[in-house]
C-alpha atoms as a PDB file:
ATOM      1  CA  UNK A   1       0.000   0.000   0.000  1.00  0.00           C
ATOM      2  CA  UNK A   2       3.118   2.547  -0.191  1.00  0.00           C
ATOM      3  CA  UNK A   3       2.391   5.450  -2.319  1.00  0.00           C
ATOM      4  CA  UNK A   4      -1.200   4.929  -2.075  1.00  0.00           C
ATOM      5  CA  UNK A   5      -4.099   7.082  -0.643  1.00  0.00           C
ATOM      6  CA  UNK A   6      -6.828   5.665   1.154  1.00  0.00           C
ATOM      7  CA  UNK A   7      -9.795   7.345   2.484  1.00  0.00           C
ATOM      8  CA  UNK A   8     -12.308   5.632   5.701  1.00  0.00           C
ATOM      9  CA  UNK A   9     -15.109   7.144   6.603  1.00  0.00           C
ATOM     10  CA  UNK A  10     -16.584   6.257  10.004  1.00  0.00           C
ATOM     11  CA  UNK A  11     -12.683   5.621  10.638  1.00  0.00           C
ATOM     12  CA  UNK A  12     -13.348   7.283  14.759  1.00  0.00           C
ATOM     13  CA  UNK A  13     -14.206   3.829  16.584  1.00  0.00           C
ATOM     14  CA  UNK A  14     -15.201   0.228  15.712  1.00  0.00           C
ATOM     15  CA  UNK A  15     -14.686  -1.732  12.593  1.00  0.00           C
ATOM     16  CA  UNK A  16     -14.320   1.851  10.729  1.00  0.00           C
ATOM     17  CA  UNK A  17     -10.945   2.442  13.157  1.00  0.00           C
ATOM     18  CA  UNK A  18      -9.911  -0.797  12.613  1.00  0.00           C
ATOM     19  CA  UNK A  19      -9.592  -0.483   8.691  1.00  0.00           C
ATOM     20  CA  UNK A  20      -8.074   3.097   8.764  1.00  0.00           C
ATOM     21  CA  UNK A  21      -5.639   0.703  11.445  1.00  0.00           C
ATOM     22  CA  UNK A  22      -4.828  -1.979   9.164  1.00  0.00           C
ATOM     23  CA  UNK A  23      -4.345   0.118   5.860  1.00  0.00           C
ATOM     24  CA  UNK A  24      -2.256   2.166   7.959  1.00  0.00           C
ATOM     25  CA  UNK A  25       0.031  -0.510   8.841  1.00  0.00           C
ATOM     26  CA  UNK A  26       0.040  -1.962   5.247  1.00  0.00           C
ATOM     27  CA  UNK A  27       1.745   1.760   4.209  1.00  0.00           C
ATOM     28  CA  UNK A  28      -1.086   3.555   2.762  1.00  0.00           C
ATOM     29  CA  UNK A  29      -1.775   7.090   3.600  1.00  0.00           C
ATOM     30  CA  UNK A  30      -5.034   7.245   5.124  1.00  0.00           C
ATOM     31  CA  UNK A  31      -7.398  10.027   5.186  1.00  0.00           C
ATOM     32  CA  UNK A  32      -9.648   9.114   8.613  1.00  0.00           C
ATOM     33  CA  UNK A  33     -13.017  11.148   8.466  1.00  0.00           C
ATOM     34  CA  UNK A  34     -14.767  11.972  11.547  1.00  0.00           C
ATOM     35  CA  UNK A  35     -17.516  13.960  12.241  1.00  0.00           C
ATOM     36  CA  UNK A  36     -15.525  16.362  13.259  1.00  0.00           C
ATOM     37  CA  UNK A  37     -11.950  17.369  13.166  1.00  0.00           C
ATOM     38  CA  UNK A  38     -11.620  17.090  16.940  1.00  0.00           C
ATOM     39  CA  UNK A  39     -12.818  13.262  16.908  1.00  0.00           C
ATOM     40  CA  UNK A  40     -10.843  12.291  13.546  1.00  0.00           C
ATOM     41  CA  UNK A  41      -7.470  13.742  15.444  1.00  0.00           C
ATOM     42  CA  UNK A  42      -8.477  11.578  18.808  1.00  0.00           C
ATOM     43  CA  UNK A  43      -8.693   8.237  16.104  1.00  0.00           C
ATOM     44  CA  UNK A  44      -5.294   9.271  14.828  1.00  0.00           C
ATOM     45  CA  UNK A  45      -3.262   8.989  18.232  1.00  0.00           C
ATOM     46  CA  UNK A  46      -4.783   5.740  18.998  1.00  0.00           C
ATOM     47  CA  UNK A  47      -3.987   4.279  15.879  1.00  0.00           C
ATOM     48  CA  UNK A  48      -0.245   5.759  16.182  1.00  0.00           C
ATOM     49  CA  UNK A  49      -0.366   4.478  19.512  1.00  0.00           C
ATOM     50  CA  UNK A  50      -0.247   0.814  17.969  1.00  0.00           C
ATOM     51  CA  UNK A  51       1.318   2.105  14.823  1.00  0.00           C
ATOM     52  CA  UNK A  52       3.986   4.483  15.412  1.00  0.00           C
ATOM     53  CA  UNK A  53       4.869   5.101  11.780  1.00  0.00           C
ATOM     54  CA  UNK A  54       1.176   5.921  10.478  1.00  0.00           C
ATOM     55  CA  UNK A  55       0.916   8.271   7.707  1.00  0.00           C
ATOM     56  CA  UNK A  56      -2.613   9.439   8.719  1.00  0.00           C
ATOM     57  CA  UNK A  57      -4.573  13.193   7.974  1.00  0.00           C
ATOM     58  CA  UNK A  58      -7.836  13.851   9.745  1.00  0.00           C
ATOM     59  CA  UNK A  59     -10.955  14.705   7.613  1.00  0.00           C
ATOM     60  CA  UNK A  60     -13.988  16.042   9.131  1.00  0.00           C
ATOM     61  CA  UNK A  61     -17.200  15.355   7.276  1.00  0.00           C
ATOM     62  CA  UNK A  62     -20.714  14.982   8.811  1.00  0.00           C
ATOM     63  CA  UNK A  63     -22.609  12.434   6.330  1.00  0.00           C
ATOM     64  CA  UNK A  64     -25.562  13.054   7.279  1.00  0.00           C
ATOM     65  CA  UNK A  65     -25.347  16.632   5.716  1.00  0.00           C
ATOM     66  CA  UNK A  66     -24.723  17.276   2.254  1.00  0.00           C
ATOM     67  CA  UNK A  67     -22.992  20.618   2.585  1.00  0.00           C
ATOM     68  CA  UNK A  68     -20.551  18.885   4.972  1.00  0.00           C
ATOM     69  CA  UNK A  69     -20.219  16.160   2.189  1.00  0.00           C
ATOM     70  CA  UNK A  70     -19.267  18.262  -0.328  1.00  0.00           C
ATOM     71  CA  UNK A  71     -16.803  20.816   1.971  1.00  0.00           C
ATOM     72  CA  UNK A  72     -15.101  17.805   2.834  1.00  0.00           C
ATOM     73  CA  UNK A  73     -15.035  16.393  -0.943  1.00  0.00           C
ATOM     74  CA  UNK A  74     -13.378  20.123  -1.777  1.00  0.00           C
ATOM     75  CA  UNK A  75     -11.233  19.682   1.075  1.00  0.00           C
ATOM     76  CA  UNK A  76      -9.643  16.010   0.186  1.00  0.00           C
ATOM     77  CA  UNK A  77      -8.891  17.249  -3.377  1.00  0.00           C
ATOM     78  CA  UNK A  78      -7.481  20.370  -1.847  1.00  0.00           C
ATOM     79  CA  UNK A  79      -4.680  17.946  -0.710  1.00  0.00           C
ATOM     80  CA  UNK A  80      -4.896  15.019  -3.284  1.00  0.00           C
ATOM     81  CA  UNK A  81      -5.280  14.457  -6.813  1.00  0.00           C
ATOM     82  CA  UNK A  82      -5.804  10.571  -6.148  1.00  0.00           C
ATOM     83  CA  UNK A  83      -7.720   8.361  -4.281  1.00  0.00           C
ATOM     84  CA  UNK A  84      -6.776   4.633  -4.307  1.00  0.00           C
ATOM     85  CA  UNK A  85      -8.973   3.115  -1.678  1.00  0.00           C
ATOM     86  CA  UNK A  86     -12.142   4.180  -0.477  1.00  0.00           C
ATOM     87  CA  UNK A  87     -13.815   2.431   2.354  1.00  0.00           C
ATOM     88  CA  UNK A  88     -17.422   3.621   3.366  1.00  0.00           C
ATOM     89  CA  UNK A  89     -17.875   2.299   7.120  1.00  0.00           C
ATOM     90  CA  UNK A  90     -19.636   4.942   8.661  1.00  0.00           C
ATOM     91  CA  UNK A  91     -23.455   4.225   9.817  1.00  0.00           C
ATOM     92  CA  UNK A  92     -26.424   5.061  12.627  1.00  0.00           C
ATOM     93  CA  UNK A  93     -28.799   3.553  14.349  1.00  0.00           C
ATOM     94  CA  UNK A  94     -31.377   6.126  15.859  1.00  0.00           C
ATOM     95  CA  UNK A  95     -34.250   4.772  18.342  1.00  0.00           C
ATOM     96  CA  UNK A  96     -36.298   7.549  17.124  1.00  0.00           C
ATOM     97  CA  UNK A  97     -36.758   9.438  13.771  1.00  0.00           C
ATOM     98  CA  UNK A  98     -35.237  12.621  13.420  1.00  0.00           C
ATOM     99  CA  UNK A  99     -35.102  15.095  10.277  1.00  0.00           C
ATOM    100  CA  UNK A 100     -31.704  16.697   8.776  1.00  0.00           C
ATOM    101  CA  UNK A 101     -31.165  20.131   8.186  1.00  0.00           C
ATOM    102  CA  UNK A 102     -31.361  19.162   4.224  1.00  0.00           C
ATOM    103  CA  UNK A 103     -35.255  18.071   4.931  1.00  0.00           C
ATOM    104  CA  UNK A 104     -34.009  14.237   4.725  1.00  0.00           C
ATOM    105  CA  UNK A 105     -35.088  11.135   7.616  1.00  0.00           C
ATOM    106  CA  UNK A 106     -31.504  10.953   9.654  1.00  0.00           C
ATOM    107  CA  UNK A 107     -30.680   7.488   9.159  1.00  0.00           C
ATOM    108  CA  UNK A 108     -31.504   7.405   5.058  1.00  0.00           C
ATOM    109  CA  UNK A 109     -29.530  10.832   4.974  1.00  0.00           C
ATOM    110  CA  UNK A 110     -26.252   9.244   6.582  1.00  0.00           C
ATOM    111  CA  UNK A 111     -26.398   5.209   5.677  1.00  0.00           C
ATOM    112  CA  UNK A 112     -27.245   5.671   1.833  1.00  0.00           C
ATOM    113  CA  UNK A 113     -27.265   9.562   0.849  1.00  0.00           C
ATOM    114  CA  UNK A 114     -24.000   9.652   2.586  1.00  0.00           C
ATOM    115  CA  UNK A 115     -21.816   6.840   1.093  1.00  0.00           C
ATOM    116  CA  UNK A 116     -23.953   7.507  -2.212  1.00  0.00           C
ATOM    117  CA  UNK A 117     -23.237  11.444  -2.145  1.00  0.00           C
ATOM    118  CA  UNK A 118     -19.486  11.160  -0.767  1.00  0.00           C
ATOM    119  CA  UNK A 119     -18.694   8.079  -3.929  1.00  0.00           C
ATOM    120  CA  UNK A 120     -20.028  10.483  -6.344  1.00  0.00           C
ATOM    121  CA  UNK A 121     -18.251  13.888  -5.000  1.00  0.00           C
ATOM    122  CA  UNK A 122     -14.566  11.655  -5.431  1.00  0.00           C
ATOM    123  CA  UNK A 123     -15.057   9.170  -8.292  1.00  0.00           C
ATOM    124  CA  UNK A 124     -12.758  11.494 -10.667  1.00  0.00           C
ATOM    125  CA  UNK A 125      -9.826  10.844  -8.107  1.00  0.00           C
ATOM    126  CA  UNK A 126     -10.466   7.169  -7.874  1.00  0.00           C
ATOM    127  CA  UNK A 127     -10.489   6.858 -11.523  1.00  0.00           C
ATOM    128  CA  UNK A 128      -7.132   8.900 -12.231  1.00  0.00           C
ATOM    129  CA  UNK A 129      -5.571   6.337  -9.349  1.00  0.00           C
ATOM    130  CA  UNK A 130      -6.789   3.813 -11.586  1.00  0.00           C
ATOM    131  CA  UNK A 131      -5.704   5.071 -14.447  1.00  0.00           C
ATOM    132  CA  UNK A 132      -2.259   5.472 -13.159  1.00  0.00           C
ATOM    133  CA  UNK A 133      -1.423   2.243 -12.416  1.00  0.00           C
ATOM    134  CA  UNK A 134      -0.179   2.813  -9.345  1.00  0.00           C
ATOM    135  CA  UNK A 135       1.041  -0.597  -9.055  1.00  0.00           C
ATOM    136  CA  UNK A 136       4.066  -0.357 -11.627  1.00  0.00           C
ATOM    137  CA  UNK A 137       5.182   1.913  -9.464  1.00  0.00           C
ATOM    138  CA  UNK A 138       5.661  -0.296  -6.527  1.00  0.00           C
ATOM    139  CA  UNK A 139       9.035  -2.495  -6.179  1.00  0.00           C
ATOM    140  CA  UNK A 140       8.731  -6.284  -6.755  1.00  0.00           C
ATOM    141  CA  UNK A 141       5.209  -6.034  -7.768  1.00  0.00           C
ATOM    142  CA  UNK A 142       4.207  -6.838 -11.361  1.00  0.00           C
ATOM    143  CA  UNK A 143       1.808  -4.610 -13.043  1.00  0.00           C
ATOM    144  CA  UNK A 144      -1.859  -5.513 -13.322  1.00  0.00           C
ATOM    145  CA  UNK A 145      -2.815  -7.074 -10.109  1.00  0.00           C
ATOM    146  CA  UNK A 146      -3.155  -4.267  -8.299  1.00  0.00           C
ATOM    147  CA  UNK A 147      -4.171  -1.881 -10.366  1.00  0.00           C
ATOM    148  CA  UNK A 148      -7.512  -1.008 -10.104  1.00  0.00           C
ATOM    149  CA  UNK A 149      -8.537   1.353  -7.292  1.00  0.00           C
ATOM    150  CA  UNK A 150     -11.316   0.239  -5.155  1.00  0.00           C
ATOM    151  CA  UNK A 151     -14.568   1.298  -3.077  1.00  0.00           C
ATOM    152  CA  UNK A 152     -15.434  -0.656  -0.319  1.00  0.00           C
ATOM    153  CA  UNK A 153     -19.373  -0.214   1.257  1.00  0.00           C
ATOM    154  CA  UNK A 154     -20.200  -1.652   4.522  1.00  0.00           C
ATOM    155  CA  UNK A 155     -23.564  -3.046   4.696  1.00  0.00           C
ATOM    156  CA  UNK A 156     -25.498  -5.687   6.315  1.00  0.00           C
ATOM    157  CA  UNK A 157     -27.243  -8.822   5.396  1.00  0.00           C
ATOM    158  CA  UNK A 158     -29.837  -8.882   8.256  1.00  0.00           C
ATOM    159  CA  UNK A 159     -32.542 -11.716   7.385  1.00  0.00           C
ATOM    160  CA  UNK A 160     -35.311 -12.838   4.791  1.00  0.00           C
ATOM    161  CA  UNK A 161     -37.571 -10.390   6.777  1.00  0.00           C
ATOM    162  CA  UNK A 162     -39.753  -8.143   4.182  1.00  0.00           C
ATOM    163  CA  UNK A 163     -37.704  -4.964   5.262  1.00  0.00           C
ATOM    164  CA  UNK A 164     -34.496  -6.397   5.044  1.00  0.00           C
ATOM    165  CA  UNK A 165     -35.130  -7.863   1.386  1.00  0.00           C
ATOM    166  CA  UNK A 166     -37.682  -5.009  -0.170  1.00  0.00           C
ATOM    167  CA  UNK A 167     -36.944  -1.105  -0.432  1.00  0.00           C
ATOM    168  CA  UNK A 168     -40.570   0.817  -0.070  1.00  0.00           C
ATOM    169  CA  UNK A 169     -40.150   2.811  -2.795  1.00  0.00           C
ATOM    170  CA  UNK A 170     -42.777   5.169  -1.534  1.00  0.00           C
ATOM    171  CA  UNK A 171     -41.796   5.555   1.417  1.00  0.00           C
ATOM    172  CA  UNK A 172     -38.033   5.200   1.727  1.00  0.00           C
ATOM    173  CA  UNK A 173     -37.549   7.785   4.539  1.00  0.00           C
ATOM    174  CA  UNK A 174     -39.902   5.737   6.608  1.00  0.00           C
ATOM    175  CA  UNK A 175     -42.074   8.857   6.731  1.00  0.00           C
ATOM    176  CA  UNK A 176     -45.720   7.068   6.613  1.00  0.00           C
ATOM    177  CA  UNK A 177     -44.905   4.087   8.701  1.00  0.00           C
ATOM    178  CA  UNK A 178     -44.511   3.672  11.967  1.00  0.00           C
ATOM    179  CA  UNK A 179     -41.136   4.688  12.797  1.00  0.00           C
ATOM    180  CA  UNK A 180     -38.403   1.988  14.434  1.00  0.00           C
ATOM    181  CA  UNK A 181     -34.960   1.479  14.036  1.00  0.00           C
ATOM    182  CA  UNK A 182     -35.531  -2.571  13.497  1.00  0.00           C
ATOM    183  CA  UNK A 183     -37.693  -0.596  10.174  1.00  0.00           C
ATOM    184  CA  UNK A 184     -35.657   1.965   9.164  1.00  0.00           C
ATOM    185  CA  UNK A 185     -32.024   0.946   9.171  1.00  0.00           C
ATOM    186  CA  UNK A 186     -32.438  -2.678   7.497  1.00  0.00           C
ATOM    187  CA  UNK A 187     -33.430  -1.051   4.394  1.00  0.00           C
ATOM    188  CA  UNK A 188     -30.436   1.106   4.078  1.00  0.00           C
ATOM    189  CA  UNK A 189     -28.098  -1.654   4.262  1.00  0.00           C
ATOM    190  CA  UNK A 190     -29.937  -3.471   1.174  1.00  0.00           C
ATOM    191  CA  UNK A 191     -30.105   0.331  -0.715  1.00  0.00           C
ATOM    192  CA  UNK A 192     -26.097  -0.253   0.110  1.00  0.00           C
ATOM    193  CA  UNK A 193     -25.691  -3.737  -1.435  1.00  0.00           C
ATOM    194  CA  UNK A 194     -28.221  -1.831  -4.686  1.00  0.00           C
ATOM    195  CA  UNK A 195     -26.231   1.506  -4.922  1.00  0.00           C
ATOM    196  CA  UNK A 196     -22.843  -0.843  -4.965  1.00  0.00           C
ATOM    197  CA  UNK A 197     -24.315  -2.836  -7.853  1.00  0.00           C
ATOM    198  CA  UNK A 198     -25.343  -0.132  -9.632  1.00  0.00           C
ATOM    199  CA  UNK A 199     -22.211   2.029  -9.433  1.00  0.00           C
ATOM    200  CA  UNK A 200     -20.266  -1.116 -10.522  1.00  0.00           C
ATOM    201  CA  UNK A 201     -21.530  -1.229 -14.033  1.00  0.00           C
ATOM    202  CA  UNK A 202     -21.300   2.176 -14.287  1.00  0.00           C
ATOM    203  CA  UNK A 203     -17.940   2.184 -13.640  1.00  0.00           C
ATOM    204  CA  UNK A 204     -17.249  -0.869 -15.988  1.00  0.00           C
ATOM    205  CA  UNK A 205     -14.092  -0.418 -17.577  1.00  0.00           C
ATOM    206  CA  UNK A 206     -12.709   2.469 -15.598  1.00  0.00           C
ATOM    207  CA  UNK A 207     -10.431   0.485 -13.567  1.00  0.00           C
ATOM    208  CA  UNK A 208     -12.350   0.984 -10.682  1.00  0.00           C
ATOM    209  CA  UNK A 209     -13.846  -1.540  -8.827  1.00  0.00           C
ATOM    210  CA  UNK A 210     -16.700  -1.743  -6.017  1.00  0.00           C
ATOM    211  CA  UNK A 211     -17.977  -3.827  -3.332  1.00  0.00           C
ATOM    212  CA  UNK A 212     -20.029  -4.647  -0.967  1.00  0.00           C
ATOM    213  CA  UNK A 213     -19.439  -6.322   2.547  1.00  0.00           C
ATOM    214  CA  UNK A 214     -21.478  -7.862   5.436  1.00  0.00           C
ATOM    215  CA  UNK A 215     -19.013  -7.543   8.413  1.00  0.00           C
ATOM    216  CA  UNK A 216     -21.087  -9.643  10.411  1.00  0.00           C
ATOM    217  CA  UNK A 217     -21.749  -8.434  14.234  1.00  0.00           C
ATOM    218  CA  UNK A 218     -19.257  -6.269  15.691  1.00  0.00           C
ATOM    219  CA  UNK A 219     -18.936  -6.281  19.483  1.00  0.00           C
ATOM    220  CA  UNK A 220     -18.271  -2.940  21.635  1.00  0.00           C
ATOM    221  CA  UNK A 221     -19.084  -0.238  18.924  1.00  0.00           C
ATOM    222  CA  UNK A 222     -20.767   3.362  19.386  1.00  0.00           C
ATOM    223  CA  UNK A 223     -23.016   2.389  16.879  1.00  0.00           C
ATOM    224  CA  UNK A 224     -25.397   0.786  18.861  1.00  0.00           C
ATOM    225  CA  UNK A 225     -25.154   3.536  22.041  1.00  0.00           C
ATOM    226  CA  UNK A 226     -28.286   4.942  21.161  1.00  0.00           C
ATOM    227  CA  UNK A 227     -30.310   1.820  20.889  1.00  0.00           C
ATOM    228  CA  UNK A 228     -29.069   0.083  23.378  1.00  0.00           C
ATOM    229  CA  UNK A 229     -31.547  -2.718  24.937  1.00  0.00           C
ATOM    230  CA  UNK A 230     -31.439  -6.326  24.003  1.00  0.00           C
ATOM    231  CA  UNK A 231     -30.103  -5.813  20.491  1.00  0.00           C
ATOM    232  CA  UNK A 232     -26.880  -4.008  21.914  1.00  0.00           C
ATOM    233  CA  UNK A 233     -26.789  -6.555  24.350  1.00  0.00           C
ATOM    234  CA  UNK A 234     -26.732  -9.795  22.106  1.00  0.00           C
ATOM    235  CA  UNK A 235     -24.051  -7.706  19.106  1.00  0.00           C
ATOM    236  CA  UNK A 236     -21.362  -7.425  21.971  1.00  0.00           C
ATOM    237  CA  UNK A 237     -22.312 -10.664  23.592  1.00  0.00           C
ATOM    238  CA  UNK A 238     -21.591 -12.715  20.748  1.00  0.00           C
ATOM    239  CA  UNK A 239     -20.190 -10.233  17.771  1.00  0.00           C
ATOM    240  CA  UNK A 240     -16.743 -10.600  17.068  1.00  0.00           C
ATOM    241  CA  UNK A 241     -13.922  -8.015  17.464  1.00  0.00           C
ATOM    242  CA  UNK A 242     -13.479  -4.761  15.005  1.00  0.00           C
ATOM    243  CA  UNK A 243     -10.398  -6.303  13.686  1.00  0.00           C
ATOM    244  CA  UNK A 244     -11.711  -9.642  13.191  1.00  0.00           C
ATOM    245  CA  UNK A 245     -15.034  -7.752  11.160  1.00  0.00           C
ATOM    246  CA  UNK A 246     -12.326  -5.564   9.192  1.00  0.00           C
ATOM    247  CA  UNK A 247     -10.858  -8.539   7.623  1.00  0.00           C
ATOM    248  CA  UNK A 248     -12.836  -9.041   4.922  1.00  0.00           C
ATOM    249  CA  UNK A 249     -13.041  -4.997   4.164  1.00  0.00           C
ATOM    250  CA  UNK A 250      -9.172  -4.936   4.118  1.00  0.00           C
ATOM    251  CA  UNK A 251      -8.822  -7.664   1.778  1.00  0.00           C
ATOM    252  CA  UNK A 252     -10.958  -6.105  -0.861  1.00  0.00           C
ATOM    253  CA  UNK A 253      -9.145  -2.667  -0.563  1.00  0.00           C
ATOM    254  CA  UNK A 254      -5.620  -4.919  -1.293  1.00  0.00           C
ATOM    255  CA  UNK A 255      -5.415  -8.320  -1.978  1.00  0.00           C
ATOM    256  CA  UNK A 256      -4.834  -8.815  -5.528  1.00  0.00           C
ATOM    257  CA  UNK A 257      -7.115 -11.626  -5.797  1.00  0.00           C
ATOM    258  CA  UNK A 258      -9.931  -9.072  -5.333  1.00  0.00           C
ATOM    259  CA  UNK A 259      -8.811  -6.363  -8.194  1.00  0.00           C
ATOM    260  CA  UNK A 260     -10.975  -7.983 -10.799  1.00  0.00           C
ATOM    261  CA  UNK A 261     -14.071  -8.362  -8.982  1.00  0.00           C
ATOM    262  CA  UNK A 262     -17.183  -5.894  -8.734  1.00  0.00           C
ATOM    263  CA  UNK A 263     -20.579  -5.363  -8.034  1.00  0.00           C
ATOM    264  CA  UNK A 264     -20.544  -8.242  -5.488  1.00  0.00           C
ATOM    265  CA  UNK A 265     -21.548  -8.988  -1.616  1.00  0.00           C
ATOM    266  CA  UNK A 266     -19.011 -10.727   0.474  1.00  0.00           C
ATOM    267  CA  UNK A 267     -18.992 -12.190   3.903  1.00  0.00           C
ATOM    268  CA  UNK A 268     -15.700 -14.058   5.242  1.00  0.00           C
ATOM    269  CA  UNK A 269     -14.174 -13.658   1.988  1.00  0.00           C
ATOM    270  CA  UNK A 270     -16.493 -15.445  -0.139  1.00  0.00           C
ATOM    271  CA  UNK A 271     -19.100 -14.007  -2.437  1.00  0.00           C
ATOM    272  CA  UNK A 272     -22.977 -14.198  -0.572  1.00  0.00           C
ATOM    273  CA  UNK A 273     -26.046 -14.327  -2.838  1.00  0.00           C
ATOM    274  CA  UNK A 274     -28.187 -10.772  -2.970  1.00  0.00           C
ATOM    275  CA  UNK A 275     -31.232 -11.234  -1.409  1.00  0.00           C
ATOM    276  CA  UNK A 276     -34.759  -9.676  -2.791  1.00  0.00           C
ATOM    277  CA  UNK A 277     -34.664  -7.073  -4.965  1.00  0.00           C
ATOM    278  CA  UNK A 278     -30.558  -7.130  -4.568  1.00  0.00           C
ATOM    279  CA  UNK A 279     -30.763  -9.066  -8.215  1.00  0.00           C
ATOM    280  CA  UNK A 280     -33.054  -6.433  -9.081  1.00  0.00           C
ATOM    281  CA  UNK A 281     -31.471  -4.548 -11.797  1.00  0.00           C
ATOM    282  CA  UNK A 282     -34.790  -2.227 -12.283  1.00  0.00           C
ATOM    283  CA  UNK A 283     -34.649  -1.691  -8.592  1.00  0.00           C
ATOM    284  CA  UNK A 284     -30.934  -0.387  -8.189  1.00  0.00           C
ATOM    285  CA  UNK A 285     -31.344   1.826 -10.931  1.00  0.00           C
ATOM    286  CA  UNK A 286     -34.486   3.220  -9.542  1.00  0.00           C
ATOM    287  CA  UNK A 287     -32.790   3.938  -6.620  1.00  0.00           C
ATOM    288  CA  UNK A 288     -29.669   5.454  -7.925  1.00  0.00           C
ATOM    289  CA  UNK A 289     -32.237   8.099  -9.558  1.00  0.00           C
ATOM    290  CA  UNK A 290     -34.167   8.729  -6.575  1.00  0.00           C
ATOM    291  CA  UNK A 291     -31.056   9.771  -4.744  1.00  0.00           C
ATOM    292  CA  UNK A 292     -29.813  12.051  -7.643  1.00  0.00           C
ATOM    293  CA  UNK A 293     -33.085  13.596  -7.054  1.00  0.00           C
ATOM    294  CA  UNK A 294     -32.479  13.705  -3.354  1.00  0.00           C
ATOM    295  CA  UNK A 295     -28.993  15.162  -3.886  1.00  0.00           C
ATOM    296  CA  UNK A 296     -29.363  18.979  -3.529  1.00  0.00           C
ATOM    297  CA  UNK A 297     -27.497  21.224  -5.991  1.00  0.00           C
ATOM    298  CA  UNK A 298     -23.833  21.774  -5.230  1.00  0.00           C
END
């Protein structure tokens, strides 16, 4: 990973940390985003705690507002040309529904208009890392395998439940229904796994490749502090650790074997079926309009 730029979002605590950690110790030059510059720079001493010779920057970004999105998009190609590696990990869970200042539900705003606005604001440096060929420049390594630059998306493969498996198309902000976070965040996660799919053939033959993982349950994260209750409870009871979660992440921002592969869901390092509409092609495209609409003018 020398020479390359990598950019985590959700990079402050849990499995977000822990890929920022382990693309830090692989040599890349990560760009941690917080939601705020205060909490980004807190992230960086603890990973240089365990990492002395981290080449880290702090970003601050708040995802669930678009402004913030693009500010922080202007800011990262204030410093960079490039981006190599792009990991979307950050995420909420809110017990109750709240509305952004852009007029969108809180948890749609930051778990799909965020990692769908942020993608879009920085796909012309992930394509000019690509088109580099960044790997010819590294010693010992061959060129090809690790050429193509990559986007990562966390998600989450919850069950064969109806929310889980279906987007409401009119009502993806959970508006009309009864609002619960057990509603409102499982349908994110699958508009993840669509939004992935989509962008992949989009970016067919760009040299840019994208992804979608399913971590599994991670154990002692701030995600869960504001549900808390029996679902908290059972995640750090029997969810593994960060690093164990990030494996799968890391290895699709580096191995080699995973430079050729796109528009796919992964779990443990091995490809999971899409379920519901996630082999919809009319339903990721759908989508990816909707949040164009969504996307306020820059």
């Amino acid at each position: 990973m020398d020479r390359r730029v990598a950019l985590v979002t959700g990079a402050t605590g849990g499995l977000g940390k822990a890929i920022a950690a382990a693309l830090a110790r692989g040599g890349a030059n990560v760009v941690v985003v917080g939601r705020s510059q205060e909490r980004a720079e807190d992230a960086m001493r603890d990973i240089r705690a365990a990492i002395p010779a981290a080449k880290l920057e702090p970003l601050a970004c708040d995802l669930s507002s678009q402004a913030s999105i693009r500010n922080a998009g202007h800011e990262f190609l204030s410093r960079h040309d490039k981006l190599d590696v792009m990991v979307n990990a950050a995420g909420v869970f809110r017990k109750e529904r709240h509305e952004t200042a852009d007029g969108l539900e809180l948890t749609f705003a930051t778990n799909v208009m965020g990692y769908f606005l942020l993608t879009n604001v920085l796909l012309d440096p992930l394509k000019i890392a690509a088109a580099r060929g960044a790997d010819s420049e590294v010693p010992n390594v061959p060129a090809g395998p690790l050429k193509a630059s990559r986007i990562v998306n966390i998600a989450s493969r919850y069950s064969n439940g109806p929310w889980a498996t279906k987007l409401d198309f009119d009502d993806l902000q959970t508006a009309k229904a009864k609002y619960s976070f057990m509603r409102a965040t499982p349908p994110t996660m699958l508009a993840r796994v669509l939004l992935t799919q989509e962008l992949a053939e989009r970016l067919r033959g760009s040299g840019v490749v994208v992804n979608a993982v399913h971590p599994g349950l991670v154990k002692h994260t701030a995600l869960l502090q504001d549900v808390g209750g029996p679902f908290r409870l059972m995640t750090n009871t029997f969810g593994a650790s960060a690093e164990k979660g990030a494996d799968t992440p890391v290895w699709l921002a580096t191995s080699p074997d995973a430079a050729a592969v796109t528009g796919k869901f992964w779990a443990k390092r091995k490809e999971l079926p899409t379920p519901g509409m996630g082999s919809d092609p009319e339903a990721r495209k759908r989508l990816w309009e909707e949040c164009t609409r969504l996307s306020l003018p820059a």
